[in-house]
N, C-alpha and C. Protein backbone atom coordinates (compact mmCIF):
# COMPACT_ATOMS: atom_id res chain seq x y z
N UNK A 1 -8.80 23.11 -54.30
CA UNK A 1 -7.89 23.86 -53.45
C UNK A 1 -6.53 23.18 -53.43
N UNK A 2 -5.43 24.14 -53.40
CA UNK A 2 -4.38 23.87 -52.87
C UNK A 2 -3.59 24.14 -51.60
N UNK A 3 -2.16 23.67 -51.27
CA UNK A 3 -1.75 23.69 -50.28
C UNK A 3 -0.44 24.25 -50.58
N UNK A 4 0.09 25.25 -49.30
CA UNK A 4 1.26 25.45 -49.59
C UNK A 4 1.89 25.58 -47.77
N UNK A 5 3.33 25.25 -48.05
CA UNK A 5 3.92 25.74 -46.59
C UNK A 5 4.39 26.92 -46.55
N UNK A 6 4.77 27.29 -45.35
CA UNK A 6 5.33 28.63 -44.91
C UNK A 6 5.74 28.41 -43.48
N UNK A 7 7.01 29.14 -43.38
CA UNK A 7 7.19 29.55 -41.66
C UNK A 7 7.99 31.31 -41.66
N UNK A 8 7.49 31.40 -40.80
CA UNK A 8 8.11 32.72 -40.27
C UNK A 8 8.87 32.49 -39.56
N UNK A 9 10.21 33.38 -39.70
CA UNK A 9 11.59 32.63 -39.55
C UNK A 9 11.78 33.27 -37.74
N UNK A 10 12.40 33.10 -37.18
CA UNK A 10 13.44 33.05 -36.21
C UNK A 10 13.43 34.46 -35.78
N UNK A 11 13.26 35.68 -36.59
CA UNK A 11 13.92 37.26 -36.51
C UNK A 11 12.76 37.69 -36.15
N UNK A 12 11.61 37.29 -36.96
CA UNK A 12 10.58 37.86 -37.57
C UNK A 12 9.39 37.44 -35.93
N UNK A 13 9.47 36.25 -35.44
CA UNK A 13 9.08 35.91 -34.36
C UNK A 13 9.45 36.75 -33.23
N UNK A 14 11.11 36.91 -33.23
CA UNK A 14 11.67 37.92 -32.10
C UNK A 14 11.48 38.84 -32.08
N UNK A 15 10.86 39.46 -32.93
CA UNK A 15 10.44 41.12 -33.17
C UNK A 15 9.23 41.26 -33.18
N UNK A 16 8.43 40.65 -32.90
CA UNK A 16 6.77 40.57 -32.43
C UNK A 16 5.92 40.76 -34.08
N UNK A 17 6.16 40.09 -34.86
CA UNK A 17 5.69 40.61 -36.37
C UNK A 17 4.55 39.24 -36.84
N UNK A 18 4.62 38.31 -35.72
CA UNK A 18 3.59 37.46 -36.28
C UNK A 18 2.29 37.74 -36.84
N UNK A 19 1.79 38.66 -35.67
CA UNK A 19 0.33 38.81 -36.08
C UNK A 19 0.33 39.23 -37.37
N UNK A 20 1.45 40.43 -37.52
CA UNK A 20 0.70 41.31 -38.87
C UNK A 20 1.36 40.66 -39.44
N UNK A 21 2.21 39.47 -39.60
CA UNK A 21 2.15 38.42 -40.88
C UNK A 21 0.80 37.69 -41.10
N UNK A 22 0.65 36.91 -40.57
CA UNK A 22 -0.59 36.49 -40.27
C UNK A 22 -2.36 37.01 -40.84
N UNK A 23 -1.39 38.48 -40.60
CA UNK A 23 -3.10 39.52 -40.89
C UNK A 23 -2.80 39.39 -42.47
N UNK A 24 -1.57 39.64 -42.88
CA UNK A 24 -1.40 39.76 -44.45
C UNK A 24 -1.77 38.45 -45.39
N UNK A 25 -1.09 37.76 -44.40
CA UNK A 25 -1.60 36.01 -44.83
C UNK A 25 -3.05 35.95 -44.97
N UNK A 26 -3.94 36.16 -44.37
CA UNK A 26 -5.32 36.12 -44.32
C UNK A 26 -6.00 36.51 -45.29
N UNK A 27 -5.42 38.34 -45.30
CA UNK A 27 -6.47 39.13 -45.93
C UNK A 27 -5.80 38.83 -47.36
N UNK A 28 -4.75 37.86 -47.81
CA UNK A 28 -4.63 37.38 -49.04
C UNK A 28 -5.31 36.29 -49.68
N UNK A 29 -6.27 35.99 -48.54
CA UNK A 29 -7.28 34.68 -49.35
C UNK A 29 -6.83 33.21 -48.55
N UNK A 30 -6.07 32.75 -47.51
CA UNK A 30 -5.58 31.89 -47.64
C UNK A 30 -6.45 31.85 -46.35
N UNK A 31 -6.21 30.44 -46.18
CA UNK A 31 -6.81 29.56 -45.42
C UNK A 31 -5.63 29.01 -44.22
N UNK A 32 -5.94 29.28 -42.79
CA UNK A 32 -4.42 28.86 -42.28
C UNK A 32 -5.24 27.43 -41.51
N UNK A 33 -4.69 25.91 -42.04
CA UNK A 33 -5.31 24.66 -41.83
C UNK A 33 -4.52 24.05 -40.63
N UNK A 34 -3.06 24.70 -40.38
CA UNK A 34 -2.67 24.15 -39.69
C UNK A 34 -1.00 25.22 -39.12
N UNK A 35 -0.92 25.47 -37.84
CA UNK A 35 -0.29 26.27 -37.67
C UNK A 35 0.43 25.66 -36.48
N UNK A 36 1.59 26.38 -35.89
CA UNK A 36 2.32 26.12 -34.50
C UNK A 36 3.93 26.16 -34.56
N UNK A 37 3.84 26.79 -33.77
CA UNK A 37 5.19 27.44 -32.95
C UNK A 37 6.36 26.11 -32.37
N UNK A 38 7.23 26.48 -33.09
CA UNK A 38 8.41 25.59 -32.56
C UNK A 38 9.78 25.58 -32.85
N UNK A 39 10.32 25.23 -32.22
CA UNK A 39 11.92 25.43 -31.82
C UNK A 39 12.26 24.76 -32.80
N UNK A 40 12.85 24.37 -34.01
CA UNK A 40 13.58 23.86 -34.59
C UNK A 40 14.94 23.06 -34.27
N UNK A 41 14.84 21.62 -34.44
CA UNK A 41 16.29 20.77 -34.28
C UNK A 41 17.31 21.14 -35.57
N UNK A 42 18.63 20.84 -35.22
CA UNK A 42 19.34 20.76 -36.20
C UNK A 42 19.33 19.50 -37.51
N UNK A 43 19.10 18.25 -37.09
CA UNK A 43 18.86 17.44 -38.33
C UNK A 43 17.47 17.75 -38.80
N UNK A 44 16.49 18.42 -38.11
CA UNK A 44 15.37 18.52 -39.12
C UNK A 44 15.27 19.62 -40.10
N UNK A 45 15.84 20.72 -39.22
CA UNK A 45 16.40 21.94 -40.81
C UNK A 45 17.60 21.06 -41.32
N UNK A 46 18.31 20.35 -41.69
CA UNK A 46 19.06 19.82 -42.50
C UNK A 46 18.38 19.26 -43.43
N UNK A 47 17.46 18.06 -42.87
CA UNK A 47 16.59 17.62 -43.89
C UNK A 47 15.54 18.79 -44.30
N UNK A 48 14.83 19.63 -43.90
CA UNK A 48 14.34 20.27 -44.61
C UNK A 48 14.84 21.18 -45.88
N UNK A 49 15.67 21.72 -45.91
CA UNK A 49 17.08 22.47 -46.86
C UNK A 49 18.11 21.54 -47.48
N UNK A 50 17.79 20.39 -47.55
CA UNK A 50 18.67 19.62 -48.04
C UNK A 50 19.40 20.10 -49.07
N UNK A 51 17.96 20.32 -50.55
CA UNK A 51 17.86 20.50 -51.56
C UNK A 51 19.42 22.28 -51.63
N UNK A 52 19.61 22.58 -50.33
CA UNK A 52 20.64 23.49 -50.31
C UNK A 52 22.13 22.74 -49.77
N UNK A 53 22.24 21.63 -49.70
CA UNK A 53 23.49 21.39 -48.65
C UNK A 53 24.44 21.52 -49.39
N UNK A 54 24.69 21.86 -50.93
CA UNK A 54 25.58 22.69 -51.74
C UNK A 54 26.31 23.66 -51.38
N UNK A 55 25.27 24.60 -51.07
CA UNK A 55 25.17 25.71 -51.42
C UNK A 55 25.96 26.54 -50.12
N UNK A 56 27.01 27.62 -50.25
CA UNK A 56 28.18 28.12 -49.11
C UNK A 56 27.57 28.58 -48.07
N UNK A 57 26.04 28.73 -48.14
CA UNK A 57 25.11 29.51 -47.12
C UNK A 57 24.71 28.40 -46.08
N UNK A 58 24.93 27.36 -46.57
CA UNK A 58 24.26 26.40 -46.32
C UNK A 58 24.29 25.87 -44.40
N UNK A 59 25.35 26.51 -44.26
CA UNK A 59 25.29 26.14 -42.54
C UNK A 59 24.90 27.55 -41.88
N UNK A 60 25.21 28.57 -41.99
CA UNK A 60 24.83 29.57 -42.14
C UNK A 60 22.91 29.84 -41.84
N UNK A 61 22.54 29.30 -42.88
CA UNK A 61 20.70 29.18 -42.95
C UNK A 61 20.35 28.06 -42.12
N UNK A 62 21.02 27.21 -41.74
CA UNK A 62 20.23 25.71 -40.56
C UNK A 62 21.03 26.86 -39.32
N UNK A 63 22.05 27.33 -38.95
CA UNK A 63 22.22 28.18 -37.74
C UNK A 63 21.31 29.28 -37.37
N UNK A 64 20.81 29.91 -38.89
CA UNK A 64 19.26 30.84 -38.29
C UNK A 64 18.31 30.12 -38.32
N UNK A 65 17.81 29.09 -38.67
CA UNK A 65 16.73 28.59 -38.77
C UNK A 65 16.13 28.03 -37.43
N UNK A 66 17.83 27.50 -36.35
CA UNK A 66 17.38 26.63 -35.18
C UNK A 66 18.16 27.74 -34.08
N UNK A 67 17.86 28.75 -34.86
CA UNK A 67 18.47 29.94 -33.90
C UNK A 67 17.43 30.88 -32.62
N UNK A 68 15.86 30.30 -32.82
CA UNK A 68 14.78 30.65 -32.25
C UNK A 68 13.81 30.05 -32.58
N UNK A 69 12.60 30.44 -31.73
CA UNK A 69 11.12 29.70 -32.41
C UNK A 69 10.80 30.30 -33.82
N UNK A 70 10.04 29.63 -34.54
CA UNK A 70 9.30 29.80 -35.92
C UNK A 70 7.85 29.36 -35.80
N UNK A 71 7.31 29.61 -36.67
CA UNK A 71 6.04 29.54 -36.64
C UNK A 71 5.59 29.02 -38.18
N UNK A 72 5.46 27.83 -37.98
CA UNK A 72 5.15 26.79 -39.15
C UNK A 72 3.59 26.87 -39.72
N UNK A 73 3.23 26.65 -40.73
CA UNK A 73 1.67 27.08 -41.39
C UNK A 73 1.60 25.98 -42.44
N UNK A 74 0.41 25.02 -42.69
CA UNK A 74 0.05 24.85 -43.92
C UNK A 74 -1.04 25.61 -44.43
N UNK A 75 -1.06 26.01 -45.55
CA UNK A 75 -2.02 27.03 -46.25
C UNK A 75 -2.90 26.29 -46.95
N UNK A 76 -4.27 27.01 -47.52
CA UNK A 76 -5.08 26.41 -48.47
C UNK A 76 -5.33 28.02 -49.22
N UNK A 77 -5.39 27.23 -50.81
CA UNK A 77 -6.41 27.96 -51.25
C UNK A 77 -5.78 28.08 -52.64
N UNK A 78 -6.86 28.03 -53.44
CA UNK A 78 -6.58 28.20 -55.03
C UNK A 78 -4.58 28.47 -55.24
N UNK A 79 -4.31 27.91 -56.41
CA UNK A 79 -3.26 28.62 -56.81
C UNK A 79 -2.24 28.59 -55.41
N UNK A 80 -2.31 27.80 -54.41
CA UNK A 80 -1.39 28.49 -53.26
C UNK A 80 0.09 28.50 -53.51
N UNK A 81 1.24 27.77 -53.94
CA UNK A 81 2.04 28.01 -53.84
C UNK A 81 2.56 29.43 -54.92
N UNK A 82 2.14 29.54 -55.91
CA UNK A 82 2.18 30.64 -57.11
C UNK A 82 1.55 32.06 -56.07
N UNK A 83 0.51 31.81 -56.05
CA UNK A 83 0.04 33.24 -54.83
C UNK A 83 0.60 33.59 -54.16
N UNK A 84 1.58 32.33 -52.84
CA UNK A 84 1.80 32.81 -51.49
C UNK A 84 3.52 33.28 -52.25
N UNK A 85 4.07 32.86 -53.12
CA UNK A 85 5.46 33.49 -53.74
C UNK A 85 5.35 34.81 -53.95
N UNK A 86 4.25 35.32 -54.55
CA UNK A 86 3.73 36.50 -54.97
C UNK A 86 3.79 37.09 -53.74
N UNK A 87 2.70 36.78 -52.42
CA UNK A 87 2.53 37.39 -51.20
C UNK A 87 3.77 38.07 -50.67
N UNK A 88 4.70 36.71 -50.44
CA UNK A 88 6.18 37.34 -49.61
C UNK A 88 7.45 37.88 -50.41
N UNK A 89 7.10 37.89 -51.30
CA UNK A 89 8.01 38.57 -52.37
C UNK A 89 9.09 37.94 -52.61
N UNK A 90 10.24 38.56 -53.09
CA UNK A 90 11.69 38.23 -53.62
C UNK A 90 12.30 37.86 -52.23
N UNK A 91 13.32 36.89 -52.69
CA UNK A 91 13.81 36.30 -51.09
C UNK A 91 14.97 37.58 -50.42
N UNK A 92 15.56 38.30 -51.55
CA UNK A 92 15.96 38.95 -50.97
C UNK A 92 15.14 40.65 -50.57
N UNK A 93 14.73 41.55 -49.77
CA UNK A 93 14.05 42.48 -49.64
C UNK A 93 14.06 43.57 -50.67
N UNK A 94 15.43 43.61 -50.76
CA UNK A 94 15.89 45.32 -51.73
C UNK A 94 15.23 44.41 -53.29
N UNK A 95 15.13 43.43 -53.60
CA UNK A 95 14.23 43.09 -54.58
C UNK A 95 12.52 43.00 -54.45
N UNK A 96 12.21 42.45 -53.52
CA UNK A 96 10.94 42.23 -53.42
C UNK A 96 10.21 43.31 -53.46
N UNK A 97 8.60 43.32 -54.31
CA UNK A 97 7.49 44.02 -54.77
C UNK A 97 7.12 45.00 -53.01
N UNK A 98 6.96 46.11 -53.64
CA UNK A 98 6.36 46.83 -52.50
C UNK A 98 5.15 46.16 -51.49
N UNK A 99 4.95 46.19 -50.58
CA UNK A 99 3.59 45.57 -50.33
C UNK A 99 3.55 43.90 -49.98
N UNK A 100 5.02 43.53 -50.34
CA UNK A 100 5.19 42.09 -50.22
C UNK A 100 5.58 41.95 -48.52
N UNK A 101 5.27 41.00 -48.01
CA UNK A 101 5.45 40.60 -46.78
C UNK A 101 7.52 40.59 -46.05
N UNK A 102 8.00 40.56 -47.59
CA UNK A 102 9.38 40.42 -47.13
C UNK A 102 9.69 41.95 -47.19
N UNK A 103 9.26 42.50 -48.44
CA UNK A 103 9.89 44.01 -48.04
C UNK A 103 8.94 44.78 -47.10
N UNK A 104 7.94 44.41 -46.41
CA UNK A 104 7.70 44.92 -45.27
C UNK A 104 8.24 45.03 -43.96
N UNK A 105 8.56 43.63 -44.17
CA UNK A 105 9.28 42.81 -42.15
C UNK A 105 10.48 42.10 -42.80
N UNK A 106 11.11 42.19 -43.79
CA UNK A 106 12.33 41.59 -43.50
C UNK A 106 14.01 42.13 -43.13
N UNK A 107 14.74 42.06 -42.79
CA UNK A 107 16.01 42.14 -42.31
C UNK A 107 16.92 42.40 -43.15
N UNK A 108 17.29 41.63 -43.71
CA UNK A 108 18.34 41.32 -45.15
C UNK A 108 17.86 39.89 -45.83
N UNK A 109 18.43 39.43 -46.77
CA UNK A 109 17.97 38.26 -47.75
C UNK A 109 18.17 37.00 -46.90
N UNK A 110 18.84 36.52 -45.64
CA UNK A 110 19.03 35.87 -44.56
C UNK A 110 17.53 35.73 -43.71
N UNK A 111 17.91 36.67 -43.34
CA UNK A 111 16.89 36.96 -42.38
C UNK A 111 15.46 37.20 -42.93
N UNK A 112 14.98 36.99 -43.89
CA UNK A 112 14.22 37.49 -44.86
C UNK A 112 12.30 37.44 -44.22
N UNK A 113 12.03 37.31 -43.20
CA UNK A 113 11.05 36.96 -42.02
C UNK A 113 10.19 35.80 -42.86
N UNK A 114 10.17 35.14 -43.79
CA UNK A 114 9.32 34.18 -44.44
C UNK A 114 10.13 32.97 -45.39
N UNK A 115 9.47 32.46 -44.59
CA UNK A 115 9.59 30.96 -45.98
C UNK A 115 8.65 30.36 -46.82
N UNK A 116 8.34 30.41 -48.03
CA UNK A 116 7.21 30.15 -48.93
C UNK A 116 7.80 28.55 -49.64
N UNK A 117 6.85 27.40 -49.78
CA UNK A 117 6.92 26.36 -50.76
C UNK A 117 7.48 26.64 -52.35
N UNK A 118 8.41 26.67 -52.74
CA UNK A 118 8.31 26.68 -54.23
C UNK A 118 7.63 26.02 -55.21
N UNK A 119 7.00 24.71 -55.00
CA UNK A 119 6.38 24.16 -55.78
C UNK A 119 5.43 23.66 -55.10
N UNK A 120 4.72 22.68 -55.56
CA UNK A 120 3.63 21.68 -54.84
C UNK A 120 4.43 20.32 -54.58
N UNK A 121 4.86 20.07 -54.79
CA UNK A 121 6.09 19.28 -54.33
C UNK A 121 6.42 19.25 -53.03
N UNK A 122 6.88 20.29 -52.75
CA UNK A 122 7.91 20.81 -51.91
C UNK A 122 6.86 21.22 -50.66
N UNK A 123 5.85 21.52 -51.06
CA UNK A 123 4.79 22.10 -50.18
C UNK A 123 4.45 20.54 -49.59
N UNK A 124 4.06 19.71 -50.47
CA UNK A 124 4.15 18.31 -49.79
C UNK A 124 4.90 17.66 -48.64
N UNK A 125 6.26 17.93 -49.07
CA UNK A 125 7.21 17.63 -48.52
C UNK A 125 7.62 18.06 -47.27
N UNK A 126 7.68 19.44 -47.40
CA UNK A 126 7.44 20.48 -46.26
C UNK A 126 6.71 20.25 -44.99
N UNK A 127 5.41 20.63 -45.43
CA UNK A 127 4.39 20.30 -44.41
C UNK A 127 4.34 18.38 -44.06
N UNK A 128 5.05 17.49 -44.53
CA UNK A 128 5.25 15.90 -43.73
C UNK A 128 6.37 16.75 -43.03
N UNK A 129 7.25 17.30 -43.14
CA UNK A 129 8.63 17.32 -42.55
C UNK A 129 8.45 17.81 -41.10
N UNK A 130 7.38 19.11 -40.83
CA UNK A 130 7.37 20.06 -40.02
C UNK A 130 6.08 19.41 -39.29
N UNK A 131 5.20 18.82 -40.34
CA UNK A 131 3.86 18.83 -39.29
C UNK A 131 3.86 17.00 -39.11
N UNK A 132 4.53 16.33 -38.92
CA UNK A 132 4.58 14.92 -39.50
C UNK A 132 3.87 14.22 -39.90
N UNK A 133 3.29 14.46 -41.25
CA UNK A 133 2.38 13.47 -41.32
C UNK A 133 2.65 12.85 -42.98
């Protein structure tokens, strides 16, 4: 088995969409090992997005990120980070696969109601950052 992170962002919480994230998360095979709700600081979305502090969005995405509660997840299960990319689709919506979790509940490519691990790496990294360990 593998592991992957995820949080449901800030929008997606305020609009009551957890569960049926959650339900989609499930009935996709995954395993939820570790979950919980929390307010986000500003240096810890910094360090988490680092790998963005380039990038012009970049204050922009730590201002939605610590803009409400989220709801943090480590996942299990075969294949997880490759699967759960698949699950929530394209980061932005008007791209993402029908049926994908982002073009279901998301907003615009900002607001996009999900955050998926890109690698196993990162899923590592992720879940020390959010869950500390």
């Amino acid at each position: 088995m593998s592991f992957t992170f995820s949080m449901i962002k800030p929008t997606a919480v305020e609009q009551g969409l957890v569960g049926n994230i959650l339900t989609d998360i499930e009935r996709s095979g995954f395993k939820i090992v570790k979950m919980k709700m929390v307010s986000l600081d500003r240096a810890l979305v910094e360090k988490f997005y680092e790998s963005l502090n380039e990038k012009p969005f970049f204050g922009e995405l730590c201002d939605y990120a610590t803009s409400g509660p989220v709801v943090a997840l480590a996942l299990e299960k075969e294949n997880a980070v490759a699967d759960f990319r698949q699950l929530i689709g394209a980061t932005d919506p008007k791209e993402a696969n029908l049926g994908t979790i982002r073009k279901k509940f998301a907003v615009d490519k900002m607001r996009n109601a999900i955050h998926g691990s890109d690698s196993d790496e990162n899923a590592k990294r992720e879940i020390n950052i959010v869950f500390g360990e």
